[in-house]
Structures are given as C-alpha cells and as structure tokens.
PDB file of N, CA and C in Angstrom:
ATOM      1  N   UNK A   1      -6.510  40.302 -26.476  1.00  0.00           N
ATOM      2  CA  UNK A   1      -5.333  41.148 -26.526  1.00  0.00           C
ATOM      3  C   UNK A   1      -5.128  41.639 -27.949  1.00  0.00           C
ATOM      4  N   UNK A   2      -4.732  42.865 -28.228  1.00  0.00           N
ATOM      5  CA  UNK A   2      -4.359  42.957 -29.403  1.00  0.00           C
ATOM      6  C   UNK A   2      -3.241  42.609 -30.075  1.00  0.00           C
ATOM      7  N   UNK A   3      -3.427  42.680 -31.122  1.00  0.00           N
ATOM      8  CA  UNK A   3      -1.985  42.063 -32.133  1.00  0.00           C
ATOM      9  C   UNK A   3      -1.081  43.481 -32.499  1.00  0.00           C
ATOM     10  N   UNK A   4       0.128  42.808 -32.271  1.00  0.00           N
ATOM     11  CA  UNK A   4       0.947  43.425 -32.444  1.00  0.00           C
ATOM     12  C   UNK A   4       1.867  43.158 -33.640  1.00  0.00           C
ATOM     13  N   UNK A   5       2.374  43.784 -34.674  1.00  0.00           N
ATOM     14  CA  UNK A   5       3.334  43.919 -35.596  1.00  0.00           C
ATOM     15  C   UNK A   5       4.947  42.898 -35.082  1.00  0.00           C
ATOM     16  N   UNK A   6       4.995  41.893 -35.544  1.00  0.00           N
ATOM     17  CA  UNK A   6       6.270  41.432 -35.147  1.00  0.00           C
ATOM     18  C   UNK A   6       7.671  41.626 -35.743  1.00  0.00           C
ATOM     19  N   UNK A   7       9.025  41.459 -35.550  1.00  0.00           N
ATOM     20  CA  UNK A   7      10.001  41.774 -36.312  1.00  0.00           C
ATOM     21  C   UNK A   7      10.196  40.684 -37.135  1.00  0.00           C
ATOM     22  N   UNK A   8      10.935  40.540 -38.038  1.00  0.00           N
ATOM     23  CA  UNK A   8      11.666  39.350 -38.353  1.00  0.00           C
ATOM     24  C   UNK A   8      12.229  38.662 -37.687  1.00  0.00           C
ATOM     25  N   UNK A   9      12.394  37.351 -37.465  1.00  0.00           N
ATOM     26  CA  UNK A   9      12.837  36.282 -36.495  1.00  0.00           C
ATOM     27  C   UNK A   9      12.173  36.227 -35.223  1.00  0.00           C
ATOM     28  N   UNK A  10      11.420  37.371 -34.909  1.00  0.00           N
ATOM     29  CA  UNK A  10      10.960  37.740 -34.001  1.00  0.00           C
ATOM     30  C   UNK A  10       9.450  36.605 -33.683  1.00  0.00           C
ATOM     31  N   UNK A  11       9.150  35.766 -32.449  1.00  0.00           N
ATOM     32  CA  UNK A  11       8.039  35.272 -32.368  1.00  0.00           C
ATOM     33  C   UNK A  11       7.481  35.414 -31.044  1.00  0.00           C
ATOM     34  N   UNK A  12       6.344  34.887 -30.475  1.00  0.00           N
ATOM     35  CA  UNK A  12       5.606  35.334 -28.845  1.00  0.00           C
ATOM     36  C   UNK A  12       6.218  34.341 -28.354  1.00  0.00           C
ATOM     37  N   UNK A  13       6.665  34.665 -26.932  1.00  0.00           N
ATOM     38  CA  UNK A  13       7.103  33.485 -25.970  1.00  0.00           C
ATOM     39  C   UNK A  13       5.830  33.249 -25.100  1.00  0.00           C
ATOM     40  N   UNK A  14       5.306  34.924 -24.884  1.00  0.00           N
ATOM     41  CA  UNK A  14       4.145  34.956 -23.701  1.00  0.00           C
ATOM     42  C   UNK A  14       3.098  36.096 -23.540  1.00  0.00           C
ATOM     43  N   UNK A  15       2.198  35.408 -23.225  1.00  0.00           N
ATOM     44  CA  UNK A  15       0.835  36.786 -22.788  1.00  0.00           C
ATOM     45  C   UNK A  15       0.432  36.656 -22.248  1.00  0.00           C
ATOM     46  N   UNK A  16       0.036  38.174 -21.714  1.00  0.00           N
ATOM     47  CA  UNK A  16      -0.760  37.734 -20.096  1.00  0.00           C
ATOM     48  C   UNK A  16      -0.981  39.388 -20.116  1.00  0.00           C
ATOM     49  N   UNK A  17      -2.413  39.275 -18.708  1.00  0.00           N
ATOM     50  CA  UNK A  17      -2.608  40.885 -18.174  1.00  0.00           C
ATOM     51  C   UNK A  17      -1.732  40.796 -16.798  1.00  0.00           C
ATOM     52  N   UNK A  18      -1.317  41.799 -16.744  1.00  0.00           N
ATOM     53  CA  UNK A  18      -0.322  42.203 -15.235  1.00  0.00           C
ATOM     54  C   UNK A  18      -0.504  43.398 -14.652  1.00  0.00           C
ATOM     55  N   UNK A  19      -0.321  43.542 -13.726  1.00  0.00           N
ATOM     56  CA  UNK A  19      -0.614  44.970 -12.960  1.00  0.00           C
ATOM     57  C   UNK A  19       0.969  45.828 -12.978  1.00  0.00           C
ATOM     58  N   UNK A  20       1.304  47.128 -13.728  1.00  0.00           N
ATOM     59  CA  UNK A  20       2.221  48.041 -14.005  1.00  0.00           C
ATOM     60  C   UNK A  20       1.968  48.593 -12.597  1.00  0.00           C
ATOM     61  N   UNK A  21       3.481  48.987 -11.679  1.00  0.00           N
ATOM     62  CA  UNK A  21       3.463  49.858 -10.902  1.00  0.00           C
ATOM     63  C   UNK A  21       3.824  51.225 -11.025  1.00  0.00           C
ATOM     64  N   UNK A  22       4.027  51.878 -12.315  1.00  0.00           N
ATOM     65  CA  UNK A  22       5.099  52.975 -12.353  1.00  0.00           C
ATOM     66  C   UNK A  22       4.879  53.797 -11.161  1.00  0.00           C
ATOM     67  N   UNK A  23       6.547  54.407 -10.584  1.00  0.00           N
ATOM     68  CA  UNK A  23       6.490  55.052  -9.402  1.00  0.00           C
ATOM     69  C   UNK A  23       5.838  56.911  -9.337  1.00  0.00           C
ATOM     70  N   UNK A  24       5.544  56.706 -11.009  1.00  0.00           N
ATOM     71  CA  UNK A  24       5.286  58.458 -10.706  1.00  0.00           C
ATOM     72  C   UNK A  24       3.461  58.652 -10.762  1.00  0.00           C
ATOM     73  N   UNK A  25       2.952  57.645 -10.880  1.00  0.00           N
ATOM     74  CA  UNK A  25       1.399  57.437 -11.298  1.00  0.00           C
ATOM     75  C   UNK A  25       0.986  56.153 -10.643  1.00  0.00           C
ATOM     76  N   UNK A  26      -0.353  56.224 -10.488  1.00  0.00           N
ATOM     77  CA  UNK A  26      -0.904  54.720  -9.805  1.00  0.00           C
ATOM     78  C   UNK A  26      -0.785  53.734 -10.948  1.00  0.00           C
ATOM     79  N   UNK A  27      -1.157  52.343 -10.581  1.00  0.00           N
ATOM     80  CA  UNK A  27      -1.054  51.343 -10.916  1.00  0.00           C
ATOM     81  C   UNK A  27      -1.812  51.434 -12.426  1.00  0.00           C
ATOM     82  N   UNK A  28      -1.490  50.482 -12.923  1.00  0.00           N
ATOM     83  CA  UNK A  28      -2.696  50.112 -13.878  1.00  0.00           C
ATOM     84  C   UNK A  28      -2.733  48.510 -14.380  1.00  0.00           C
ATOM     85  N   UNK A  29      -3.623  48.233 -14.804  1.00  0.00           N
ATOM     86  CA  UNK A  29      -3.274  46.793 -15.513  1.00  0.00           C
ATOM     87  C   UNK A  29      -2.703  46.925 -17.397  1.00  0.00           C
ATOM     88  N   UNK A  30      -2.282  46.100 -17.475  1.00  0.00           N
ATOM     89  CA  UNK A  30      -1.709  46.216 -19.020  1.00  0.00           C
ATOM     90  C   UNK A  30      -1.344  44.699 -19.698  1.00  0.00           C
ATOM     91  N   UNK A  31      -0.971  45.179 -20.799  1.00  0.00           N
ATOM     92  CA  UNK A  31      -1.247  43.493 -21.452  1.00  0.00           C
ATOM     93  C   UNK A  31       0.183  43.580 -21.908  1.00  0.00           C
ATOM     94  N   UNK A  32       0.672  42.432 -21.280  1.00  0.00           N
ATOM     95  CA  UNK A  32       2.572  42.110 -21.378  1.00  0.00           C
ATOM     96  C   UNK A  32       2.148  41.362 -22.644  1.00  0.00           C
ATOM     97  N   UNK A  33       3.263  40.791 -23.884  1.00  0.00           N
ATOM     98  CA  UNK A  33       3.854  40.255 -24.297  1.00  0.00           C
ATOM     99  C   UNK A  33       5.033  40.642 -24.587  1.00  0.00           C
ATOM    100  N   UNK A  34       5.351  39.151 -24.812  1.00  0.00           N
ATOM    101  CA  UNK A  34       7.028  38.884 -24.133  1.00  0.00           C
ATOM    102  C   UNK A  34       7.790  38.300 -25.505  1.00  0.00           C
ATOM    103  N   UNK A  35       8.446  38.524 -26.304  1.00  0.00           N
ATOM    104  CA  UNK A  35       8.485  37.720 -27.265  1.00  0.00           C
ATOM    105  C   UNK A  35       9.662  37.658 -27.666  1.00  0.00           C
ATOM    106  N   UNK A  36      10.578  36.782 -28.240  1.00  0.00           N
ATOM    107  CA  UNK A  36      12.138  36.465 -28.138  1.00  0.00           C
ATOM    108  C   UNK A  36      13.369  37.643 -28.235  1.00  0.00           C
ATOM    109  N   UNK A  37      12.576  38.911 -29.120  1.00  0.00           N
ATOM    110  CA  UNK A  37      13.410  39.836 -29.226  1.00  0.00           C
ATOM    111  C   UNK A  37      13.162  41.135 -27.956  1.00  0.00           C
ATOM    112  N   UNK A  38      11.777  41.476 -28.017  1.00  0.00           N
ATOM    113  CA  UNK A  38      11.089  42.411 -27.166  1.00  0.00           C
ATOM    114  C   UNK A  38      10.414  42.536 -25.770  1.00  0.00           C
ATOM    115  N   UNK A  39      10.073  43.381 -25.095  1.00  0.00           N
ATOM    116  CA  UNK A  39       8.898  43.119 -23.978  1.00  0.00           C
ATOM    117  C   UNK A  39       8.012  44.885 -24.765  1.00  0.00           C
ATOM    118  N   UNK A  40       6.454  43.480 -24.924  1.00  0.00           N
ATOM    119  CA  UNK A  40       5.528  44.767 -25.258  1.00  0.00           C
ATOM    120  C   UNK A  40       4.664  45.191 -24.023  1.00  0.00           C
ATOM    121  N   UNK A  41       4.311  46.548 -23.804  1.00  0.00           N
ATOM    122  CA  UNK A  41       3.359  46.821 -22.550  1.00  0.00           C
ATOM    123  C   UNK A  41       2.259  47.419 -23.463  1.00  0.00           C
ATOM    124  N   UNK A  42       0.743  47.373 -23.113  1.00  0.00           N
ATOM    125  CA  UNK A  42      -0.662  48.531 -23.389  1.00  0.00           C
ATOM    126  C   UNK A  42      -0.808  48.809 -22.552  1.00  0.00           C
ATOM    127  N   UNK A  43      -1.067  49.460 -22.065  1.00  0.00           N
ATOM    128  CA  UNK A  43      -2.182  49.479 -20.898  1.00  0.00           C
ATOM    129  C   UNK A  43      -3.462  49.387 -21.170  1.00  0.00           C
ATOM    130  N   UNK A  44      -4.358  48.566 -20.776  1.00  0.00           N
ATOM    131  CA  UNK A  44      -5.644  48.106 -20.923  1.00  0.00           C
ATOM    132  C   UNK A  44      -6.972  48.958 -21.471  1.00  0.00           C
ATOM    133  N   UNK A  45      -6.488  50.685 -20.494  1.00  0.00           N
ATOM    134  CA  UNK A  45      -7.527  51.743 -20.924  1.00  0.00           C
ATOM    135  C   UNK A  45      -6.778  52.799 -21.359  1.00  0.00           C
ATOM    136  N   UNK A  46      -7.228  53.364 -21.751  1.00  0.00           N
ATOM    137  CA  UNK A  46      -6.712  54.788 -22.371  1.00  0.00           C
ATOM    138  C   UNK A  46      -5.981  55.664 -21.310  1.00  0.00           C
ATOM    139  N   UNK A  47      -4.413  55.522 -21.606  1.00  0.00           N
ATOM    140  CA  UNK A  47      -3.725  56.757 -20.960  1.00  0.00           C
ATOM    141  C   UNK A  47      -3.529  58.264 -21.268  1.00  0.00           C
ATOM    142  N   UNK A  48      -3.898  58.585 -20.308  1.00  0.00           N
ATOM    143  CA  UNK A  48      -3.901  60.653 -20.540  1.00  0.00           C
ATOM    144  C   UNK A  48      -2.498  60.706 -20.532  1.00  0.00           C
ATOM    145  N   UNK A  49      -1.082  60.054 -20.017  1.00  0.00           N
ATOM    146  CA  UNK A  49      -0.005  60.295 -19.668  1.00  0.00           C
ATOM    147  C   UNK A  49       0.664  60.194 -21.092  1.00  0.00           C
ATOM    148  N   UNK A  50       0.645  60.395 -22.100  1.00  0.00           N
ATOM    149  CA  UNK A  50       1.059  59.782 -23.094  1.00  0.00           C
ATOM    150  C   UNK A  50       2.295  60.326 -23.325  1.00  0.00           C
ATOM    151  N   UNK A  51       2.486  61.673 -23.578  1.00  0.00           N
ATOM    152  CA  UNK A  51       3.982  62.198 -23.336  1.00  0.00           C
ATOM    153  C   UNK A  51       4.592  61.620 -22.293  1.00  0.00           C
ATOM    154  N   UNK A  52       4.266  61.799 -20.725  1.00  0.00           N
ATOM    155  CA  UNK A  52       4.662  60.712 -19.806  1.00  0.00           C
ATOM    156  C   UNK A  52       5.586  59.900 -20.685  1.00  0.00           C
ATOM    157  N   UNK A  53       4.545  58.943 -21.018  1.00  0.00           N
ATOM    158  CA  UNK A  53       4.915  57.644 -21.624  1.00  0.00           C
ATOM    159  C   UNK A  53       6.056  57.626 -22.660  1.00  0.00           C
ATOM    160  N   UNK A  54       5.546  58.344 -23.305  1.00  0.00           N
ATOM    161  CA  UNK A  54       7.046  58.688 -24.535  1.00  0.00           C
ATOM    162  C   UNK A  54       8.516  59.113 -24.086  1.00  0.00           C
ATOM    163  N   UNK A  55       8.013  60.293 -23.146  1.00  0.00           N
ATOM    164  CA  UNK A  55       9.557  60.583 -22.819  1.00  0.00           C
ATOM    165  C   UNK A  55      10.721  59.648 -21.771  1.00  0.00           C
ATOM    166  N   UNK A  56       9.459  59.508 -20.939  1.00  0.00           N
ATOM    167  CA  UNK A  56      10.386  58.193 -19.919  1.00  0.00           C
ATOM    168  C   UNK A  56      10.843  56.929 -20.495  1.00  0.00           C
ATOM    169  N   UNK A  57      10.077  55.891 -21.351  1.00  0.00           N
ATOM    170  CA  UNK A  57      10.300  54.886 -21.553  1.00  0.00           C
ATOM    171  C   UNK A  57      11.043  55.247 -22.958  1.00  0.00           C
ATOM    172  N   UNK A  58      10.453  55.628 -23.822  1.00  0.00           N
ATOM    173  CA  UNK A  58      11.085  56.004 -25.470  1.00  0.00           C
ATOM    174  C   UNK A  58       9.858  55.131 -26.017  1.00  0.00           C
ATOM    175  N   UNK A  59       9.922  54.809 -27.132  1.00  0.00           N
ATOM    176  CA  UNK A  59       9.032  54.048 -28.425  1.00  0.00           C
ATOM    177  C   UNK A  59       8.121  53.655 -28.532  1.00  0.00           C
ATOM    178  N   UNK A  60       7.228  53.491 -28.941  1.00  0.00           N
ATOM    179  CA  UNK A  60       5.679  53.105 -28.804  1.00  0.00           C
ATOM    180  C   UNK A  60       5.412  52.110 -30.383  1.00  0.00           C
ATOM    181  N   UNK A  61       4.795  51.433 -30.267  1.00  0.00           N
ATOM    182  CA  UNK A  61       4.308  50.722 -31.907  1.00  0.00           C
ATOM    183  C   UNK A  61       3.028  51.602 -32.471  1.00  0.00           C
ATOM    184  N   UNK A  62       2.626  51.298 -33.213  1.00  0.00           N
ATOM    185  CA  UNK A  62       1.477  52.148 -33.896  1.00  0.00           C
ATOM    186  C   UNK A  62       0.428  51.878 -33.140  1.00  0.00           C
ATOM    187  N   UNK A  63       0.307  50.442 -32.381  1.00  0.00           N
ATOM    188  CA  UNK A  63      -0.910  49.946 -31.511  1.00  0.00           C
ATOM    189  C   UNK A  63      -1.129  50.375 -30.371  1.00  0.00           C
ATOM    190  N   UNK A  64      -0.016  50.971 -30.288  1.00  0.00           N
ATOM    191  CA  UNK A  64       0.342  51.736 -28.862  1.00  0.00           C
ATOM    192  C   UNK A  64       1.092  51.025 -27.805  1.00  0.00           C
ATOM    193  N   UNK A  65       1.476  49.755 -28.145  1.00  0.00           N
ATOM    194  CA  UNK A  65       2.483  49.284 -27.120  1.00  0.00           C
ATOM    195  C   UNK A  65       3.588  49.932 -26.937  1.00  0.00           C
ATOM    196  N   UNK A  66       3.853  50.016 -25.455  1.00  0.00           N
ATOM    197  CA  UNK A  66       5.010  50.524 -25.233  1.00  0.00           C
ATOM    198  C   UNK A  66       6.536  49.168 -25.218  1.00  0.00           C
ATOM    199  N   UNK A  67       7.283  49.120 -26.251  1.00  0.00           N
ATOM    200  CA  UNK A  67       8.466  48.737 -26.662  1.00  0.00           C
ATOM    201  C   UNK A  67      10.032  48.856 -26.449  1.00  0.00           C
ATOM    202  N   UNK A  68       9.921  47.884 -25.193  1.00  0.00           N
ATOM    203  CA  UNK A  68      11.426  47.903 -24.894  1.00  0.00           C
ATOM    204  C   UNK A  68      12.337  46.286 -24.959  1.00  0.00           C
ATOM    205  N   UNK A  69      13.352  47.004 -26.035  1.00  0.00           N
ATOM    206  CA  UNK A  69      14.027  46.158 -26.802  1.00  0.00           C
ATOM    207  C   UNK A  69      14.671  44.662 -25.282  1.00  0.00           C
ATOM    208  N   UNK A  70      14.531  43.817 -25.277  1.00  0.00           N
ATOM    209  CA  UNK A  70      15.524  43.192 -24.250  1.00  0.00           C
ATOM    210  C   UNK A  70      17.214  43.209 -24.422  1.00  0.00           C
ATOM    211  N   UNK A  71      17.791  43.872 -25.472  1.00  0.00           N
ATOM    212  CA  UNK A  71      19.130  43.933 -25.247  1.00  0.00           C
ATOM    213  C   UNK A  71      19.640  45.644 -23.881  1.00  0.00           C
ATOM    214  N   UNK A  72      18.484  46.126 -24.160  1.00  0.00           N
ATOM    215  CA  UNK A  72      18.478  47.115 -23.068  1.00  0.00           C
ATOM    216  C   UNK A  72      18.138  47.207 -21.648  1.00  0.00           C
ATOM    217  N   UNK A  73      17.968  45.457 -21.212  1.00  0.00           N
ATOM    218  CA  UNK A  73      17.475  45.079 -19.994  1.00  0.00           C
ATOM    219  C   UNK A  73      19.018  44.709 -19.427  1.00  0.00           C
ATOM    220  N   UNK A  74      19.620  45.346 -17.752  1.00  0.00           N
ATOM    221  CA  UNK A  74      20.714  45.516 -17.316  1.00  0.00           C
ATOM    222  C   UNK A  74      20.663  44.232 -16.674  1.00  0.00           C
ATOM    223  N   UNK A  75      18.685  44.005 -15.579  1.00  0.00           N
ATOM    224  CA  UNK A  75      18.284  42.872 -14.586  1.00  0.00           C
ATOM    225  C   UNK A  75      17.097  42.958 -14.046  1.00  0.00           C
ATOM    226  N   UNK A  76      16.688  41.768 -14.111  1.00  0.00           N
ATOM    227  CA  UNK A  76      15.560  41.268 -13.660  1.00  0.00           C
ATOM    228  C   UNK A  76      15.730  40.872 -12.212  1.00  0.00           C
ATOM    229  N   UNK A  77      14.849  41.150 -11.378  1.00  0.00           N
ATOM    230  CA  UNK A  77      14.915  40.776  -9.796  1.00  0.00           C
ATOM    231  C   UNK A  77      12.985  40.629  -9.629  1.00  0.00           C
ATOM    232  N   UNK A  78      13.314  39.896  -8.406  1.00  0.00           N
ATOM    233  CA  UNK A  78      11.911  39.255  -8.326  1.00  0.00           C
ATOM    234  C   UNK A  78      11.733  40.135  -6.582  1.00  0.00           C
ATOM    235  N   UNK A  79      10.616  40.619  -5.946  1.00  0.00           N
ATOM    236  CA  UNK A  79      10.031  40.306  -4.814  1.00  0.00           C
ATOM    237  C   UNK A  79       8.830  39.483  -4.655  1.00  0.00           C
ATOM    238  N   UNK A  80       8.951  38.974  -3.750  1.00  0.00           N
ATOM    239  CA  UNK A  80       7.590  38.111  -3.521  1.00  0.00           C
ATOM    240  C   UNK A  80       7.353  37.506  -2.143  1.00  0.00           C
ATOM    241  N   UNK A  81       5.916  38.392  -2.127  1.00  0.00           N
ATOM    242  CA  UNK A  81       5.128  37.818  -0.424  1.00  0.00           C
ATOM    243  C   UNK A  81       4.168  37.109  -0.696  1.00  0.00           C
ATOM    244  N   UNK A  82       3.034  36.986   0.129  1.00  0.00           N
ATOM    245  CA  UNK A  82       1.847  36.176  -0.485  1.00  0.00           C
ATOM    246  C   UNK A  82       1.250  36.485  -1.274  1.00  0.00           C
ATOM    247  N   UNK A  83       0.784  37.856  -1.057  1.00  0.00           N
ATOM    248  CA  UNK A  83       0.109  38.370  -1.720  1.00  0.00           C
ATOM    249  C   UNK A  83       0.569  39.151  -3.157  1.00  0.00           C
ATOM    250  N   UNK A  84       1.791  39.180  -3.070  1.00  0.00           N
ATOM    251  CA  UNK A  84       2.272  40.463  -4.010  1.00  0.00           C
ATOM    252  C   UNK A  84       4.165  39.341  -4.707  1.00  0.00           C
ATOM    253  N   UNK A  85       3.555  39.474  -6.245  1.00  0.00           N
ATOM    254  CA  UNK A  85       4.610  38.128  -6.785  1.00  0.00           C
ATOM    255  C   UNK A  85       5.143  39.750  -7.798  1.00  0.00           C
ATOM    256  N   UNK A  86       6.392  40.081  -7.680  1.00  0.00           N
ATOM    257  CA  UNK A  86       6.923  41.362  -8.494  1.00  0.00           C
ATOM    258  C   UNK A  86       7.850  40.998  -9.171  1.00  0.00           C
ATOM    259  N   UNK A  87       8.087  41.547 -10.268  1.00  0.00           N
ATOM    260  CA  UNK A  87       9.437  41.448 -11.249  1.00  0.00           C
ATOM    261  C   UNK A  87       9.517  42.802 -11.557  1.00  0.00           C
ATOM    262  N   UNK A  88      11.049  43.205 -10.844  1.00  0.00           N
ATOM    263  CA  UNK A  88      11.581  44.585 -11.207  1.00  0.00           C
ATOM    264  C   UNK A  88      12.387  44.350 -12.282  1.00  0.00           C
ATOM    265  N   UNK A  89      12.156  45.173 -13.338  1.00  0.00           N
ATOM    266  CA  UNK A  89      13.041  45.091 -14.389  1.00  0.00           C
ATOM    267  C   UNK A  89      13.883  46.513 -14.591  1.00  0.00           C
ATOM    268  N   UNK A  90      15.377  46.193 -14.391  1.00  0.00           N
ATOM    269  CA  UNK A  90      16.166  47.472 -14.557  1.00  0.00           C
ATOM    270  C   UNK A  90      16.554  47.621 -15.819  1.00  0.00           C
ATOM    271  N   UNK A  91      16.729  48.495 -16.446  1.00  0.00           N
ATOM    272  CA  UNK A  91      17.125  49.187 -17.549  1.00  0.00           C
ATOM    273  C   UNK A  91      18.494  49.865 -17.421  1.00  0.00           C
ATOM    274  N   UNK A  92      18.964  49.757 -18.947  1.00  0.00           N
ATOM    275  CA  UNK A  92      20.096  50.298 -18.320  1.00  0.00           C
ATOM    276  C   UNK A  92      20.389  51.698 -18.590  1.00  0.00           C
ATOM    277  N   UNK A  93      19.245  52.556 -18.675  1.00  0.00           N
ATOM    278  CA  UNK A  93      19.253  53.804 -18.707  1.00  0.00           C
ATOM    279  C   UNK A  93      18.805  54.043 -17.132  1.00  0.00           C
ATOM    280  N   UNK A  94      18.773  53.280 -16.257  1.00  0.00           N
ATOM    281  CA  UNK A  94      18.753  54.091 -14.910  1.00  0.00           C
ATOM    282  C   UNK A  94      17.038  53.759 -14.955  1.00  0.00           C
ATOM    283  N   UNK A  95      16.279  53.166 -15.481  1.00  0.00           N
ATOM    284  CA  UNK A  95      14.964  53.335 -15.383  1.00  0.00           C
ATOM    285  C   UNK A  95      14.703  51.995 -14.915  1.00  0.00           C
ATOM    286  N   UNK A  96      13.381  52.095 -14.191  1.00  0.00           N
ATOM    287  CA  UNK A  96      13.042  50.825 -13.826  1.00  0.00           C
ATOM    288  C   UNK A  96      11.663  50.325 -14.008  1.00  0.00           C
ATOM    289  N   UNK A  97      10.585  49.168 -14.503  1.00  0.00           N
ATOM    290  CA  UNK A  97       9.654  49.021 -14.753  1.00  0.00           C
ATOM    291  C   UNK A  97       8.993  47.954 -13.678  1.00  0.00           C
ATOM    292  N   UNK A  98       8.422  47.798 -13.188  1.00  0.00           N
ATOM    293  CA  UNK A  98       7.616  47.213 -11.887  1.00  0.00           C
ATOM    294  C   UNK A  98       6.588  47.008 -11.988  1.00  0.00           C
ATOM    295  N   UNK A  99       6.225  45.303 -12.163  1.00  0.00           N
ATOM    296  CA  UNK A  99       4.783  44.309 -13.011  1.00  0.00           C
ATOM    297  C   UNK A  99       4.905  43.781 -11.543  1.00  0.00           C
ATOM    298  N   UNK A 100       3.406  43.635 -11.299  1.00  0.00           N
ATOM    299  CA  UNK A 100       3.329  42.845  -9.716  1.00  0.00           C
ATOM    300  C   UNK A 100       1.853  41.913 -10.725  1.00  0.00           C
ATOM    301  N   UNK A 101       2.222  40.235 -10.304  1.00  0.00           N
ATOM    302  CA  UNK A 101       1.355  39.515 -11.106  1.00  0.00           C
ATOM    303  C   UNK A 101      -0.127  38.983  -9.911  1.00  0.00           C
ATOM    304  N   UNK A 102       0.207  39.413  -8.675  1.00  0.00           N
ATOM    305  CA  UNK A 102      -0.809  39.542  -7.702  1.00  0.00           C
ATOM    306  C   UNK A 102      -0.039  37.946  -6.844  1.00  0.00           C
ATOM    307  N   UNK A 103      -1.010  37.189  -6.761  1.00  0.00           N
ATOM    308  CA  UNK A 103      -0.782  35.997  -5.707  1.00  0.00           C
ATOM    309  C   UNK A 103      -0.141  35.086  -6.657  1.00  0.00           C
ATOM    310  N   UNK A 104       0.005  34.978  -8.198  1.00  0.00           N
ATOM    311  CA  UNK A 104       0.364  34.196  -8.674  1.00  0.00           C
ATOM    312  C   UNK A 104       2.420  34.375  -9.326  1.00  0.00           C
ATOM    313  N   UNK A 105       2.456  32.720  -9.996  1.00  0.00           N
ATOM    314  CA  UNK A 105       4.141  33.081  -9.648  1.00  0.00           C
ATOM    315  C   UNK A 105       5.037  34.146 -11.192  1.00  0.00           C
ATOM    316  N   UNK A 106       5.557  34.511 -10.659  1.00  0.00           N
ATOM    317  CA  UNK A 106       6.200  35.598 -12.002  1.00  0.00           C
ATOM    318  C   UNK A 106       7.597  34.152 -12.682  1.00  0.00           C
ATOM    319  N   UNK A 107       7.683  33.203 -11.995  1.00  0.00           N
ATOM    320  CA  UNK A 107       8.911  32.771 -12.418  1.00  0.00           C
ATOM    321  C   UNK A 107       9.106  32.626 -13.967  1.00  0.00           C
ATOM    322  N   UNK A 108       7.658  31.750 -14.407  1.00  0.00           N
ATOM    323  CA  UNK A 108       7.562  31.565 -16.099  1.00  0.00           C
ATOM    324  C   UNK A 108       7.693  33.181 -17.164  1.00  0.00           C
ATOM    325  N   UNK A 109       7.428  34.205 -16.425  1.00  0.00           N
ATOM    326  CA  UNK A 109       7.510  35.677 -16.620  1.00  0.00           C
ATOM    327  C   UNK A 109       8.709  36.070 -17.042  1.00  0.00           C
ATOM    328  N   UNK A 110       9.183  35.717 -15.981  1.00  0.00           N
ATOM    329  CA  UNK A 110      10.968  36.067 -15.581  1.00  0.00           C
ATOM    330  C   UNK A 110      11.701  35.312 -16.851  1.00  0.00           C
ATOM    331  N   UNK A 111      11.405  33.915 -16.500  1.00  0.00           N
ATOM    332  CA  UNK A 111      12.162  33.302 -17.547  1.00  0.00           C
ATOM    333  C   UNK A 111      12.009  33.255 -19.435  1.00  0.00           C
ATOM    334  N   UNK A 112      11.008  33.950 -19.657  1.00  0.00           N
ATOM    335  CA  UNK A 112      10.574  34.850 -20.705  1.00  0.00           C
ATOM    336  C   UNK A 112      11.385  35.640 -21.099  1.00  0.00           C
ATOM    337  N   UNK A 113      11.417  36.682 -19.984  1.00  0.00           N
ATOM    338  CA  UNK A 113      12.211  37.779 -20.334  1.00  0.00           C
ATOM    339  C   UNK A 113      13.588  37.856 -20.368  1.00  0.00           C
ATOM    340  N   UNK A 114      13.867  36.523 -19.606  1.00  0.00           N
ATOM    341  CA  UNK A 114      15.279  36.536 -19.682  1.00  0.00           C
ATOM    342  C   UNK A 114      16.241  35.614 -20.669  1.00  0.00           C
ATOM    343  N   UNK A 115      15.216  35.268 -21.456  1.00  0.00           N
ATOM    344  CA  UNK A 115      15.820  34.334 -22.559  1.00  0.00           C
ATOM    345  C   UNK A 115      15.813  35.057 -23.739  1.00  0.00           C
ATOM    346  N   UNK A 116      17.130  35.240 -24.351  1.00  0.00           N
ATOM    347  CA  UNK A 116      17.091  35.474 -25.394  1.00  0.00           C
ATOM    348  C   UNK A 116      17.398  35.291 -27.107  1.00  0.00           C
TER     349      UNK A 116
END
C-alpha cells in the first residue's frame, strides 16, 4: 500500500483492500486507510474519472488518496448477507460512499471509522 502523508496527532488505526461501489461507475477495489482523524481511499489502478472524483467527493492528497475528514461523517450503517458484508457511509453533504468487504466481517472497519 502506499504511504500516505499524516497530520499531526494524526496515526493508522487500519488497512486493508476493499471493493468501492460508487453508484455512478462500476466497482473497483481500493486501498482504505482508516486513521484516527481521516478515512483515506486509492483506488488500486488508474482512474480516468478524476474530475469525477474531485468534484463529487472534494480533496485528494498528492498520492492521490481520496480524503474525507471523519468529522464530516453524518453515519455509518452496515448491510450484510453471505456473500456481500457492506458499510454505507453517509456524509453529511447528502453523499454516500459504499465499501462491500466481500464474505468477510466489516465490524472491525466500522469500528475504525467510528472512533474518534
């Protein structure tokens, strides 16, 4: 995974690859970290969407993670079948981000993101 630039006080809680659902484009995989102040996203390969990316979500790091602060997270909600373990994360700009971790459990995920 690559390294990312941290803030002050700022340290990693968590990393991992996850599968991104955004609703306007197919899936992709991307590399979460989770870290006491932030949630960072990459996506794994090179996105053509990059304006996409800028205008919907906002901020990017120089590495290209996409950077959303957790004081801007409204709620976290979970679905989960056998196959498919999801954490919807609402924003409170009306936006929503959708990580499906496949058969395995999002709870340690969740509780990442929701500690702050």
């Amino acid at each position: 995974m690559c390294a990312v630039e941290l803030l002050d006080n700022e340290s990693v809680v968590l990393k991992t690859t996850i599968k991104w659902e955004p609703e306007e484009f197919d899936s992709m995989a991307v590399e979460l970290i989770v870290t006491t102040q932030r949630i960072l996203l990459k996506p794994m390969f090179e996105l053509t969407y990059d304006g996409f990316w800028d205008l919907y979500y906002g901020k990017r790091t120089e590495s290209k993670f996409l950077c959303l602060d957790k004081s801007k997270i409204d709620r976290v909600e979970t679905s989960k079948t056998f196959f498919a373990k999801r954490m919807i994360i609402f924003l409170q700009n009306g936006k929503k981000i959708i990580l499906n971790y496949g058969v395995l459990s999002v709870d340690n995920i969740v509780k990442a993101i929701l500690d702050k």
